[in-house]
C-alpha atoms as a PDB file:
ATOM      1  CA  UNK A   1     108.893  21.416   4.837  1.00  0.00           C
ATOM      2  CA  UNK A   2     108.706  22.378   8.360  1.00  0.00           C
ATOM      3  CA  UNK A   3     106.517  20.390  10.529  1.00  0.00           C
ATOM      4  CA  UNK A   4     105.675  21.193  14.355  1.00  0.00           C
ATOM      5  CA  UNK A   5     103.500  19.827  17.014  1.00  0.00           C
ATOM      6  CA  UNK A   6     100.439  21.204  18.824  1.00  0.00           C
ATOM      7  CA  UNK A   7      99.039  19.910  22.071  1.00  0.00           C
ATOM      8  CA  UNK A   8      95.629  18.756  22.740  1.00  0.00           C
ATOM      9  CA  UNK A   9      93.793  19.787  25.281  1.00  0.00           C
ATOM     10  CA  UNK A  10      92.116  16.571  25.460  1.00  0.00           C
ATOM     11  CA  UNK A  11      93.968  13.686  27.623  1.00  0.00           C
ATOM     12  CA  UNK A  12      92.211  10.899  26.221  1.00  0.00           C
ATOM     13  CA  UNK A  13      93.224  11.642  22.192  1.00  0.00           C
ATOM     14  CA  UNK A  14      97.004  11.464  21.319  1.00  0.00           C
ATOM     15  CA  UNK A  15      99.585  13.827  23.163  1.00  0.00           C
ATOM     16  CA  UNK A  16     100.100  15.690  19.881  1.00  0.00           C
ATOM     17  CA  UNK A  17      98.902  16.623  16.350  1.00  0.00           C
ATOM     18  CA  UNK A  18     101.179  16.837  13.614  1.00  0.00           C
ATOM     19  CA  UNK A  19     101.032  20.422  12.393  1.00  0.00           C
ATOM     20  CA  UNK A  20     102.324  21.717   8.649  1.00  0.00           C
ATOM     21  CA  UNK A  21     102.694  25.213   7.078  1.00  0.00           C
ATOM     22  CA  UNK A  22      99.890  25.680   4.526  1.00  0.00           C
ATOM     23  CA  UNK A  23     102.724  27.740   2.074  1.00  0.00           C
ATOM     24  CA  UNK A  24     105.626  25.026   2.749  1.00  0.00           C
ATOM     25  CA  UNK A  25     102.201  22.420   0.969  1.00  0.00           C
ATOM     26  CA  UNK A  26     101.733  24.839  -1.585  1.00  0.00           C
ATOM     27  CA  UNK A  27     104.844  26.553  -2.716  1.00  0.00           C
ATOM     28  CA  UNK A  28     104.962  29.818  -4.787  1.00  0.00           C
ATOM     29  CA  UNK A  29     101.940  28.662  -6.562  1.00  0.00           C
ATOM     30  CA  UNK A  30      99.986  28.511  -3.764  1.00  0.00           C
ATOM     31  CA  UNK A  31      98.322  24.982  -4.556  1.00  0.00           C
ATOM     32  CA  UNK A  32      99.324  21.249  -3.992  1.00  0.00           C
ATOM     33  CA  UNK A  33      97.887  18.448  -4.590  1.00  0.00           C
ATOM     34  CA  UNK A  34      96.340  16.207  -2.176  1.00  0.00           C
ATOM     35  CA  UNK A  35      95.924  12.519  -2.312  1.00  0.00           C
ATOM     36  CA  UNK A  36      93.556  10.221  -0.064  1.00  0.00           C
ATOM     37  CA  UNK A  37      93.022   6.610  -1.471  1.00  0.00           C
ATOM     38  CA  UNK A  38      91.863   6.875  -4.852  1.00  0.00           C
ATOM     39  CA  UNK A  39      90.841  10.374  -4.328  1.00  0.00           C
ATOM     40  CA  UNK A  40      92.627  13.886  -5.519  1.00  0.00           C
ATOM     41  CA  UNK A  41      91.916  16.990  -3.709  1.00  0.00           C
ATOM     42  CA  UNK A  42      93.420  20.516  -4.526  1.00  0.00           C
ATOM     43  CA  UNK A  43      94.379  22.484  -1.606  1.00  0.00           C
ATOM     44  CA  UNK A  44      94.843  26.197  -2.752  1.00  0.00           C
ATOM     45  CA  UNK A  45      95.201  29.560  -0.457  1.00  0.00           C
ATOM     46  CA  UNK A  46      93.045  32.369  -1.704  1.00  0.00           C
ATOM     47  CA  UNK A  47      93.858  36.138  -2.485  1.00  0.00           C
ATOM     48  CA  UNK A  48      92.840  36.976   1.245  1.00  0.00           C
ATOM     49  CA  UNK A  49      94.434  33.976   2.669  1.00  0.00           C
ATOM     50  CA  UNK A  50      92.405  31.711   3.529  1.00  0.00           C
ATOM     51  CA  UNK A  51      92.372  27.825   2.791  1.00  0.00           C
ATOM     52  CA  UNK A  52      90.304  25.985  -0.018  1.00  0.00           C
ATOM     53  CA  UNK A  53      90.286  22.010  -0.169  1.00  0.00           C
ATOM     54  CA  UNK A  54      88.795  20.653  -3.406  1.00  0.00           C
ATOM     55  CA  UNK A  55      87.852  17.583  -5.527  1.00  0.00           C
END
């Protein structure tokens, strides 16, 4: 999984934002799974590329 690092342009927030490639989440499929507390979310890219976040 590659991860990089964006700036913010704001000084008061933290210095940087984790940053992940959506297909590196995804794989071939194209979909992963996405966990937050008790919740799952499916994160999917569509046909034309664009990203989808679930229940």
């Amino acid at each position: 999984m590659t991860i990089h690092s964006v700036p913010l342009n704001r000084p008061s927030l933290a210095p940087t934002l984790p940053t992940y490639d959506a297909k590196d989440l995804t794989g071939a499929i194209g979909q992963a799974h996405i966990v937050l507390g008790d919740q799952t979310y499916v994160l999917r890219i569509t046909k034309s590329g664009k990203l989808i976040l679930t229940k």
